[in-house]
Protein backbone atom coordinates (compact mmCIF):
# COMPACT_ATOMS: atom_id res chain seq x y z
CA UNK A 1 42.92 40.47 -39.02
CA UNK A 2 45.57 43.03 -39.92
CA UNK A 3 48.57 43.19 -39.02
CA UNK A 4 50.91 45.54 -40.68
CA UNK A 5 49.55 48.53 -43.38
CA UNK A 6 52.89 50.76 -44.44
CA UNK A 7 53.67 53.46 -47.43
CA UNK A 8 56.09 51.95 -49.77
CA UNK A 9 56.45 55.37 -51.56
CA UNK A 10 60.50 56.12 -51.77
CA UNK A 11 61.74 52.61 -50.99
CA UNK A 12 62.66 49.58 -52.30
CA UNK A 13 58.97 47.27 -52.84
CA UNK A 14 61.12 44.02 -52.62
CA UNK A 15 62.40 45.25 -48.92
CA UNK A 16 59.16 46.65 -48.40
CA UNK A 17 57.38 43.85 -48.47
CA UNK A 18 60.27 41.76 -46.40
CA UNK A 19 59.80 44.10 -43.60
CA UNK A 20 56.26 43.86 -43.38
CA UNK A 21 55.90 40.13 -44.00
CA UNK A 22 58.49 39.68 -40.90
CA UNK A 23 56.70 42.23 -38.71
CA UNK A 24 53.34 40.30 -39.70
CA UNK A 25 55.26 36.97 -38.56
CA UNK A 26 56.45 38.53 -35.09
CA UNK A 27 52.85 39.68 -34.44
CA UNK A 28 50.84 36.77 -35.44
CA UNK A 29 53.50 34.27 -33.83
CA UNK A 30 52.95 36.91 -30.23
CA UNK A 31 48.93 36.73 -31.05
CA UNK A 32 49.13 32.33 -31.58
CA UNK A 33 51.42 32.27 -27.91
CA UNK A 34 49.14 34.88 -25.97
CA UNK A 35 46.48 32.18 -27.04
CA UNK A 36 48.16 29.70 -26.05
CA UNK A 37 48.92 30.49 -22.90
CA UNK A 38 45.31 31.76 -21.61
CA UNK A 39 44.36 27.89 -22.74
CA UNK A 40 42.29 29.16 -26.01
C-alpha cells in the first residue's frame, strides 16, 4: 500500500522524511478507523 511518494530535491532529507512519515501516519491511522467503523 502506498501512502506518500514526494521529491526531496532542494530540501532538507531529515525533514523530508519527517513530513512524509507523519503524513503516512495520518493516512494509515484514517485507513485502520474507516475499517473499523464499517466492522472489517
Amino acid at each position: 500500500m502506498l501512502l506518500v511518494a514526494g521529491n526531496k530535491a532542494g530540501t532538507s532529507e531529515k525533514r523530508f522524511y519527517k513530513q512524509l512519515i507523519t503524513k503516512a501516519d495520518k493516512r494509515f491511522d484514517s485507513h485502520l478507523q474507516e475499517l473499523k467503523d464499517k466492522g472489517e
